[in-house]
Protein backbone atom coordinates (compact mmCIF):
# COMPACT_ATOMS: atom_id res chain seq x y z
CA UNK A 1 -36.90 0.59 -22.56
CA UNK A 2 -35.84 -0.37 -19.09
CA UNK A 3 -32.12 -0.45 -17.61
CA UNK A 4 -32.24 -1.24 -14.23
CA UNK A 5 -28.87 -1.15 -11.75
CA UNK A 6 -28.52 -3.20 -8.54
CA UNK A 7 -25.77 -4.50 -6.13
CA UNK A 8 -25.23 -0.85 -5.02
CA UNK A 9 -24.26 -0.19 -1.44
CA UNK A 10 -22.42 0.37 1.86
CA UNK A 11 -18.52 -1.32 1.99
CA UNK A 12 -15.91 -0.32 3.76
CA UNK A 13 -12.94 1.46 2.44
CA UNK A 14 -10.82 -1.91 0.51
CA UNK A 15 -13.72 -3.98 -0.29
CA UNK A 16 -15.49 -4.60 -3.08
CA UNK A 17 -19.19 -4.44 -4.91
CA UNK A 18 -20.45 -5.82 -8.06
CA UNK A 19 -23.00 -3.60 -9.82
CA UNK A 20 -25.24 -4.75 -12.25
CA UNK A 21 -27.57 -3.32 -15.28
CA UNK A 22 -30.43 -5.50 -16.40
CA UNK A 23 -31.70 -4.38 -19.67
CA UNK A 24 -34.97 -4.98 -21.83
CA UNK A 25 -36.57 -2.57 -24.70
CA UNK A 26 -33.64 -2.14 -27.08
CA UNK A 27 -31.35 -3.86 -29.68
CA UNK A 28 -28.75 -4.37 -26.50
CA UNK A 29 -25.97 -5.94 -28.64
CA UNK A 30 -25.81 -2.73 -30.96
CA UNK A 31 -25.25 -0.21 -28.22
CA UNK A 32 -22.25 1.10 -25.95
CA UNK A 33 -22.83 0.39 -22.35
CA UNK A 34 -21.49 2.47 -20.35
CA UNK A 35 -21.29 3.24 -16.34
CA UNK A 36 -21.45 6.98 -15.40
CA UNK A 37 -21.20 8.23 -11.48
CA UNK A 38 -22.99 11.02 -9.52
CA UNK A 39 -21.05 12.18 -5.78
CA UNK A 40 -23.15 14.85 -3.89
CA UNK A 41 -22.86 18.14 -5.32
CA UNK A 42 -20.70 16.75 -8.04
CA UNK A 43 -21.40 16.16 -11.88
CA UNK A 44 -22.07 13.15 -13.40
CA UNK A 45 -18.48 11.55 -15.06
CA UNK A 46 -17.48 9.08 -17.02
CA UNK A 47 -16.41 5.50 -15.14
CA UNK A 48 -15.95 2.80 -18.27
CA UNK A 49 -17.65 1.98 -21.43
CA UNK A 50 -17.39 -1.28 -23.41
CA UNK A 51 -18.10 -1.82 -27.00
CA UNK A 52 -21.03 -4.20 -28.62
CA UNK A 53 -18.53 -6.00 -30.64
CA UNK A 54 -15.25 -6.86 -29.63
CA UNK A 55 -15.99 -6.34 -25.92
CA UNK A 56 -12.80 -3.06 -26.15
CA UNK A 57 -13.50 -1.42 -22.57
CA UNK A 58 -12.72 2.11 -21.56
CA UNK A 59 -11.96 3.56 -17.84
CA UNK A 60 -11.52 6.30 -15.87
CA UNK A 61 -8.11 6.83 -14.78
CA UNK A 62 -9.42 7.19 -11.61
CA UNK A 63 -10.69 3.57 -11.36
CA UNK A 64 -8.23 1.93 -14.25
CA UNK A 65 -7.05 -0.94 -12.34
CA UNK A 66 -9.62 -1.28 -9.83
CA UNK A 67 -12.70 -1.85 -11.66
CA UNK A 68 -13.66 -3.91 -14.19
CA UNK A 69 -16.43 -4.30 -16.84
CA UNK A 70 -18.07 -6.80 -18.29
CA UNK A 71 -21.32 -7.26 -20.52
CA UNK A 72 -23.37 -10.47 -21.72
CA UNK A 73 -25.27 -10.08 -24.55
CA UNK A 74 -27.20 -13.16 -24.10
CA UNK A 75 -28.79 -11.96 -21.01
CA UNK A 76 -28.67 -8.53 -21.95
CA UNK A 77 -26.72 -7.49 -18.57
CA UNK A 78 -23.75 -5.26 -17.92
CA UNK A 79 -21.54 -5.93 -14.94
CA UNK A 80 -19.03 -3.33 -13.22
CA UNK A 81 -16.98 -5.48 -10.50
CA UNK A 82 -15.22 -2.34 -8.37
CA UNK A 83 -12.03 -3.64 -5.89
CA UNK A 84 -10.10 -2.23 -3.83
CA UNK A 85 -12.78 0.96 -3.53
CA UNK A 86 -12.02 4.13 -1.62
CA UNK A 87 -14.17 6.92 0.09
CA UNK A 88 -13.83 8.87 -3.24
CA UNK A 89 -15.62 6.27 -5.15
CA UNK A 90 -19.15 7.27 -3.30
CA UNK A 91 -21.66 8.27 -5.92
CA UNK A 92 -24.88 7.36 -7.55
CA UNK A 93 -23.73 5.05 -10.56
CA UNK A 94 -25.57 5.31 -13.19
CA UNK A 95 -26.22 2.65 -16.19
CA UNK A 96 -26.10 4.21 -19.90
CA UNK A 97 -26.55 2.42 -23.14
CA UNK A 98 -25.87 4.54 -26.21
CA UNK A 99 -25.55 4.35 -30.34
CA UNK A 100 -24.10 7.26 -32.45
CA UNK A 101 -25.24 5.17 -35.06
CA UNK A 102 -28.86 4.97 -34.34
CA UNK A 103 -28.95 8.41 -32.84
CA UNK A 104 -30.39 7.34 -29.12
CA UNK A 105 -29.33 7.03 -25.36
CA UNK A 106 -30.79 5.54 -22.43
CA UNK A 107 -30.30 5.93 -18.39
CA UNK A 108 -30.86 4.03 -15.66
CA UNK A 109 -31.92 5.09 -12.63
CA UNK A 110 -28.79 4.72 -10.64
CA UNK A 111 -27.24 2.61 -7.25
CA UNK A 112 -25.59 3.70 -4.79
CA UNK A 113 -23.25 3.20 -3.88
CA UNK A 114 -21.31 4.14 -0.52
CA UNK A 115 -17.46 3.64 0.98
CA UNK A 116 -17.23 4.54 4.65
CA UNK A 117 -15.27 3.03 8.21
């Protein structure tokens, strides 16, 4: 099982970054993806999920509005396009792909990603 983030790192405060999460290993159209963020000293929270079917998609109210998810199943790829981003976005984000119903989780091995002037 792989999942494997890129398009982490420095913008200014306003701009933008696209992060992607290549996948390979795993049933990927049966499992929540999910993106998860890391700042320094901080724990790991919660940024947006979206479901395998249906495509329903959960944020943060801290980036609701700013970011926005996206998956596609045929390339087995989830995408987290993040505007109008502000110092407080800095962190590690983190990749996860998850199933209650099959009882597993999986973790990549995190971007960064950095807002500074």
């Amino acid at each position: 099982v792989q999942l494997v983030e890129s398009g982490g790192g420095l913008v200014q405060p306003g701009g933008s970054l696209r992060l992607s999460c290549a996948t390979s290993g795993f049933s990927f159209g049966m499992y929540l993806m999910s993106w998860y963020r890391q700042g320094a000293g901080e724990e790991r929270e919660f940024v947006s999920s979206m479901a395998p079917i249906g495509g329903h998609t959960t944020y943060a109210d801290s980036v609701k509005g700013r970011f926005a998810m996206d998956r596609d199943n045929d390339k087995n790829t989830v995408f987290l396009q993040m505007d109008s981003l502000k110092s407080e976005d800095t962190a590690v984000y983190y990749c996860r792909a998850s199933s209650t119903l099959i009882g597993l989780e999986y973790w990549g091995q995190g971007t960064q990603v950095t807002v500074s002037s």
